[in-house]
Protein backbone atom coordinates (compact mmCIF):
# COMPACT_ATOMS: atom_id res chain seq x y z
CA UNK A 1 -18.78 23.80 8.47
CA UNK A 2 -18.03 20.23 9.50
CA UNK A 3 -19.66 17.00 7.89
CA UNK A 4 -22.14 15.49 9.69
CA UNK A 5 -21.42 12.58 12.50
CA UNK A 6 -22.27 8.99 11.11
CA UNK A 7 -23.15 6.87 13.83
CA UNK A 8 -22.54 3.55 12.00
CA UNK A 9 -20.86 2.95 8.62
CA UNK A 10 -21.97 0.49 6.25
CA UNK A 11 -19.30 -1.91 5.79
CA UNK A 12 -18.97 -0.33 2.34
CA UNK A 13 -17.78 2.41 3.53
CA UNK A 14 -13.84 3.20 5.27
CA UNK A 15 -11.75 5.21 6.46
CA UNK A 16 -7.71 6.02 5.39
CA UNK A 17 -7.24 6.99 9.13
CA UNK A 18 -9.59 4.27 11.60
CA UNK A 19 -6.66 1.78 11.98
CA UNK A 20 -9.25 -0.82 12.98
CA UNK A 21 -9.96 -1.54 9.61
CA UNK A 22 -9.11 -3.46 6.78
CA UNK A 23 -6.70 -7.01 7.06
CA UNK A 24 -3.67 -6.50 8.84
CA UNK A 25 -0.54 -7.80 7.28
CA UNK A 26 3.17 -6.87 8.25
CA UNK A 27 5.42 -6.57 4.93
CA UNK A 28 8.96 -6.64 6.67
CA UNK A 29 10.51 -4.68 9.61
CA UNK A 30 8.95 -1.02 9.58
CA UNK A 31 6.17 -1.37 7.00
CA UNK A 32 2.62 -3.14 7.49
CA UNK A 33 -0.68 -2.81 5.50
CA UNK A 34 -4.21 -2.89 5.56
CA UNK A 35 -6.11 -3.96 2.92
CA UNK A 36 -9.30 -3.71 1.80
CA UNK A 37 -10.43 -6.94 -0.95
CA UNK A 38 -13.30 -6.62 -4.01
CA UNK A 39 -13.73 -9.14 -6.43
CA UNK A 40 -11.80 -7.12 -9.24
CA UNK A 41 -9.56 -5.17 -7.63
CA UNK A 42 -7.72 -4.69 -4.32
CA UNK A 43 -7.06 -1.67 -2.44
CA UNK A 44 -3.73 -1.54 0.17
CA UNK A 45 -2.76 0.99 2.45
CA UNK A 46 0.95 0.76 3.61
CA UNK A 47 2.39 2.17 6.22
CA UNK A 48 6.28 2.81 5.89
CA UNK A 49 8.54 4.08 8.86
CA UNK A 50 11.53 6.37 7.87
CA UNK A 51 14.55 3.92 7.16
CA UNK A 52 12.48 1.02 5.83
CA UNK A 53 12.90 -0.57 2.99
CA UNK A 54 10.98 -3.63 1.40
CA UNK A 55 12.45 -6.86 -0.41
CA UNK A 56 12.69 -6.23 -4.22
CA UNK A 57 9.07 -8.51 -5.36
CA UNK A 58 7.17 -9.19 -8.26
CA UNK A 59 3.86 -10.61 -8.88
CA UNK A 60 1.58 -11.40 -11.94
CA UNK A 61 -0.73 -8.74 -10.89
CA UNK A 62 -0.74 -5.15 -12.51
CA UNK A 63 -0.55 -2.43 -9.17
CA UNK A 64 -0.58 1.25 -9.31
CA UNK A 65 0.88 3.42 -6.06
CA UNK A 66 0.22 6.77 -4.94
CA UNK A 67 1.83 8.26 -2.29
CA UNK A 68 -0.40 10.46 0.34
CA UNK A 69 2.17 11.05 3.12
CA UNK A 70 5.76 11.39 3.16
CA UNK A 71 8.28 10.74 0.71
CA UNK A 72 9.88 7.29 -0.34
CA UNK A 73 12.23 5.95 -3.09
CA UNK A 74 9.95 3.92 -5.52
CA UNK A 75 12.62 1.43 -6.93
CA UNK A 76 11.62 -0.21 -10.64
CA UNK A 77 12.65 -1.29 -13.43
CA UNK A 78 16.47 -0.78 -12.46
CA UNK A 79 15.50 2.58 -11.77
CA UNK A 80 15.35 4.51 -7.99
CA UNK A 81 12.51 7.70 -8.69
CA UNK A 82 12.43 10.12 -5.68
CA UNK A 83 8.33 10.56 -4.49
CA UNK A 84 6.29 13.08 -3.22
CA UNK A 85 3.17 13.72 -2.08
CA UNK A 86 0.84 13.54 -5.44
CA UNK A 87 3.18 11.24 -7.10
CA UNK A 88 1.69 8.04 -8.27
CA UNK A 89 3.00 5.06 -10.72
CA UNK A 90 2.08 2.10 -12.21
CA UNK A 91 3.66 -1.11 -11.96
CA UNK A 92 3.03 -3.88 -14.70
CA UNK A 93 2.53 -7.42 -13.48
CA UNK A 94 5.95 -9.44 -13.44
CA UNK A 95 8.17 -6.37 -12.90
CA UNK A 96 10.46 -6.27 -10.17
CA UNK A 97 9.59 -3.29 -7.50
CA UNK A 98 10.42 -1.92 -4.03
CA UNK A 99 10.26 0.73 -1.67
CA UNK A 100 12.26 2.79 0.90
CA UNK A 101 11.85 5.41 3.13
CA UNK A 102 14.66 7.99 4.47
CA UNK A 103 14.28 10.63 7.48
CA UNK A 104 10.51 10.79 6.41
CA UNK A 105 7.71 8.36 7.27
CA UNK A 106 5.35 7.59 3.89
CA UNK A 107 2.06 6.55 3.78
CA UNK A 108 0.87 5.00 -0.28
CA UNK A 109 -2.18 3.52 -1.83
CA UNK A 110 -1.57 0.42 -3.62
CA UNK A 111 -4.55 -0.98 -5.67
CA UNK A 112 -3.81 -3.99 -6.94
CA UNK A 113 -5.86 -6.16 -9.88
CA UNK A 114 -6.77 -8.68 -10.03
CA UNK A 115 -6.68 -9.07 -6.38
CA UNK A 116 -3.46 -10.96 -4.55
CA UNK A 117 -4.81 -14.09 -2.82
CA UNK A 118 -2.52 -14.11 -0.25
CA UNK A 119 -3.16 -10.62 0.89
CA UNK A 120 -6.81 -11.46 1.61
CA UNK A 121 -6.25 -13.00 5.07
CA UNK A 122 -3.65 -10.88 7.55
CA UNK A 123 -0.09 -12.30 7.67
CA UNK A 124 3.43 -11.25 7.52
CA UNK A 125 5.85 -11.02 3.95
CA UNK A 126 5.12 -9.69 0.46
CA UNK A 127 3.69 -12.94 -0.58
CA UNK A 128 4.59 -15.44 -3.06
């Protein structure tokens, strides 16, 4: 049994697969993001082609990542963790982090809080 059609979503409601939604932002070559802003809390959906990696970052901001698709390297705390599908972590503010891909293409959930300010217009980089 299928769910019923929805002719028009409330703009509370999304979808992980309608790449029309959400702000657009490129991170670096091979990885870009859509996120989705609330006043507490920020939700991120990044997009990672196989042999990407991201800068090393930090920010003040405490983020937790789960990975739906893929696999990836998460790369913290001096540490490099193989992911899988399931896998999530949590990232303290102020704590250097990255990400890379291999042969496989990984899609993760970031959720961010507070919110970054700089991810709440589209753009390219990791921020400040």
């Amino acid at each position: 049994m299928s769910a019923p059609a929805r002719p028009q979503s409330p703009t509370w409601v999304h979808n992980l697969y309608d790449q029309s939604q959400g702000i657009q932002r490129t991170l670096s070559e091979g990885i870009t993001t859509r996120i989705f802003p609330g006043d507490q809390a920020m939700l991120s959906l990044v997009r990672i082609e196989p042999h990407s990696q991201g800068q090393v970052h930090s920010h003040p901001q405490e983020q937790w990542g789960l990975l739906l698709e893929g696999e990836c390297i998460r790369i913290q705390g001096g540490e490099e963790i193989a992911m899988k599908p399931g896998d999530f972590w949590r990232t303290p503010g102020g704590v250097p982090h990255g990400i890379r891909t291999a042969d496989s293409a990984a899609l993760v959930l970031d959720i961010f809080a507070p919110p970054r300010e700089e991810y709440r217009k589209s753009g390219t980089g990791f921020g400040t």
